[in-house]
N, C-alpha and C. Protein backbone atom coordinates (compact mmCIF):
# COMPACT_ATOMS: atom_id res chain seq x y z
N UNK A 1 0.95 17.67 22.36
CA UNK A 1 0.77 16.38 21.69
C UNK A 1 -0.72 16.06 21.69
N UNK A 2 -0.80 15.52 20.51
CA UNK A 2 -3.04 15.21 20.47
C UNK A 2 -2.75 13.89 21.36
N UNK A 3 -4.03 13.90 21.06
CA UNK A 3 -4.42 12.82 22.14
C UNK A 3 -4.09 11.11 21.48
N UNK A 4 -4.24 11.39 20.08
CA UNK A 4 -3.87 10.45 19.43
C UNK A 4 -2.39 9.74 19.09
N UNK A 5 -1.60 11.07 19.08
CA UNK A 5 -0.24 11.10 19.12
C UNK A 5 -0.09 10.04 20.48
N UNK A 6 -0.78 10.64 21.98
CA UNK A 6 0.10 9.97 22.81
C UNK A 6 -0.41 8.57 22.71
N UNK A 7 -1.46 8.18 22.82
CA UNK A 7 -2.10 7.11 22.72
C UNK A 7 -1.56 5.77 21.21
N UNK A 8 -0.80 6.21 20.58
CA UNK A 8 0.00 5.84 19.76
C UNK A 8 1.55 5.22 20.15
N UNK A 9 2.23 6.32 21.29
CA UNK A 9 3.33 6.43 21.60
C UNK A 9 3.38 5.37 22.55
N UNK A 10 1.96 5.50 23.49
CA UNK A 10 1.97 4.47 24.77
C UNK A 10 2.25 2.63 24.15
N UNK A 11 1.23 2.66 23.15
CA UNK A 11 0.93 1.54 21.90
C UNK A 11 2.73 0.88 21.43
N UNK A 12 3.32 2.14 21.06
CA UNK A 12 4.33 1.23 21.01
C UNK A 12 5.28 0.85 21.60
N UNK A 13 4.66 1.83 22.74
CA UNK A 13 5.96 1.57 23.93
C UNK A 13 5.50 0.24 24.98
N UNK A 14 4.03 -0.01 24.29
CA UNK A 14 3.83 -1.30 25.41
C UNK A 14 4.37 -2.48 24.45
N UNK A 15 3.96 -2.62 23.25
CA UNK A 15 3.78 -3.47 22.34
C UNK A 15 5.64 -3.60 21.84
N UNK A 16 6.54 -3.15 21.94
CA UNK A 16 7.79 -2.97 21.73
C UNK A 16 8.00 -3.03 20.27
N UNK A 17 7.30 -2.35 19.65
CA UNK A 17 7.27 -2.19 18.33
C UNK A 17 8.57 -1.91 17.58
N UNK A 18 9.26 -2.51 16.33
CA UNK A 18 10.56 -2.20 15.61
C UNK A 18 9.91 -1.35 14.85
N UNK A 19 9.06 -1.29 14.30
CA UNK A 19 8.83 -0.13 12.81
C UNK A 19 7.00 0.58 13.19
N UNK A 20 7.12 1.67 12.85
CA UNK A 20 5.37 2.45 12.59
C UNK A 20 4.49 1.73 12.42
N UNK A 21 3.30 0.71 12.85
CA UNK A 21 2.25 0.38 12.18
C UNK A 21 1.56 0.93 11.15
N UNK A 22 1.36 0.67 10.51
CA UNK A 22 0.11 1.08 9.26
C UNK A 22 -1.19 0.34 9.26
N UNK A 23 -1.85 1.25 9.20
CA UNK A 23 -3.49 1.01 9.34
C UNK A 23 -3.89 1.11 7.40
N UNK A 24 -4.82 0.43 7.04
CA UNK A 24 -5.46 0.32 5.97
C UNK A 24 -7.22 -0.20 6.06
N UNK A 25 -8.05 0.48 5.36
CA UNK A 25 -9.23 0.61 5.31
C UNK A 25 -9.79 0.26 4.21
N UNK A 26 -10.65 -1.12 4.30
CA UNK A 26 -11.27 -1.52 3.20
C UNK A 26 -12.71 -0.91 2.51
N UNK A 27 -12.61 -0.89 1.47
CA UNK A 27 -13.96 0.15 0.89
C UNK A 27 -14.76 -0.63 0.00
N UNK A 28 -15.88 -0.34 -0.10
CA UNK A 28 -17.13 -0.74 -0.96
C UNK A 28 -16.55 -0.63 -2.57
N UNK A 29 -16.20 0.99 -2.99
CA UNK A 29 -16.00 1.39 -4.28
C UNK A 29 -14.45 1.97 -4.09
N UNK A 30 -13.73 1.94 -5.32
CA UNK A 30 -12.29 2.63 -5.50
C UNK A 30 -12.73 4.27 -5.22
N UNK A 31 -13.90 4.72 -5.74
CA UNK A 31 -14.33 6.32 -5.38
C UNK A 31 -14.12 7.04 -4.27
N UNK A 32 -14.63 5.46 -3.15
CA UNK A 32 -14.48 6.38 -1.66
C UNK A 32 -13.07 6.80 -1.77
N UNK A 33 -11.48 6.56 -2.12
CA UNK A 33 -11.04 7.21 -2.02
C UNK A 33 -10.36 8.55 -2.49
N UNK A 34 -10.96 9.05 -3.17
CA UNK A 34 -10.66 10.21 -3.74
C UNK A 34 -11.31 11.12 -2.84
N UNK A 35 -12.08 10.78 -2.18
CA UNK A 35 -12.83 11.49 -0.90
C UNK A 35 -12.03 12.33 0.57
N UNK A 36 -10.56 11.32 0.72
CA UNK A 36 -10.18 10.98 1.73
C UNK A 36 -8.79 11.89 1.28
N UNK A 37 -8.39 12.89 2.42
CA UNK A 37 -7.56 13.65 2.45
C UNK A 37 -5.89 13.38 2.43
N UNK A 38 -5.02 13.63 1.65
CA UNK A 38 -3.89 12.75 1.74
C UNK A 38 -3.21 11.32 1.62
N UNK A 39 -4.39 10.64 0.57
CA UNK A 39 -4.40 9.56 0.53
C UNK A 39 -2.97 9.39 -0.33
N UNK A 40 -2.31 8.29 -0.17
CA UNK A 40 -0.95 7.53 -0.73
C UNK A 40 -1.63 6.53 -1.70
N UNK A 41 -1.54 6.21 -2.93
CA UNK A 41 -1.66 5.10 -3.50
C UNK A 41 -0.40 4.04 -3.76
N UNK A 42 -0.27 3.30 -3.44
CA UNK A 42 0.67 2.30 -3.44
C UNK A 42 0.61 1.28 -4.36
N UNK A 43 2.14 1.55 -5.75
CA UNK A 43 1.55 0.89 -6.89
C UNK A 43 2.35 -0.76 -6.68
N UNK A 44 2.59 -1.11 -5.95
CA UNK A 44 3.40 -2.28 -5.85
C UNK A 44 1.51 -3.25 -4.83
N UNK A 45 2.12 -4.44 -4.78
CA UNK A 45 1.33 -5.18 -4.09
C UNK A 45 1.90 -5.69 -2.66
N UNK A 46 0.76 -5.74 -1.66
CA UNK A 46 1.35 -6.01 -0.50
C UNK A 46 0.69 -7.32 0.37
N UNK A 47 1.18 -8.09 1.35
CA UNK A 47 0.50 -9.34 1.99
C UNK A 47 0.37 -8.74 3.45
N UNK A 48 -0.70 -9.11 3.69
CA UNK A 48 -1.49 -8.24 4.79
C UNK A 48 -1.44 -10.10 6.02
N UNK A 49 -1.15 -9.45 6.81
CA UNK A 49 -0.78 -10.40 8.11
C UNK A 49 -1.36 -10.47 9.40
């Protein structure tokens, strides 16, 4: 397991998490992401909390 994996696992095992967090990264230009490996585009809109 990476190191990130466990450090993830601990995260939700402290935090008692129901569902995966998702992380999102705000950018300067739409370009940076075509840069970024495996990116998902998500055509619906979402409310950030």
């Amino acid at each position: 397991m990476s190191a990130w994996s466990k450090i993830s696992e601990e995260l939700k095992s402290i935090l008692h998490l129901k569902t995966e967090p998702v992380a999102f990264r705000r950018m300067e230009k739409a370009e940076e992401l075509a840069e970024i490996k495996n990116v998902m585009r998500v055509k619906r809109g979402f409310t950030y909390c």
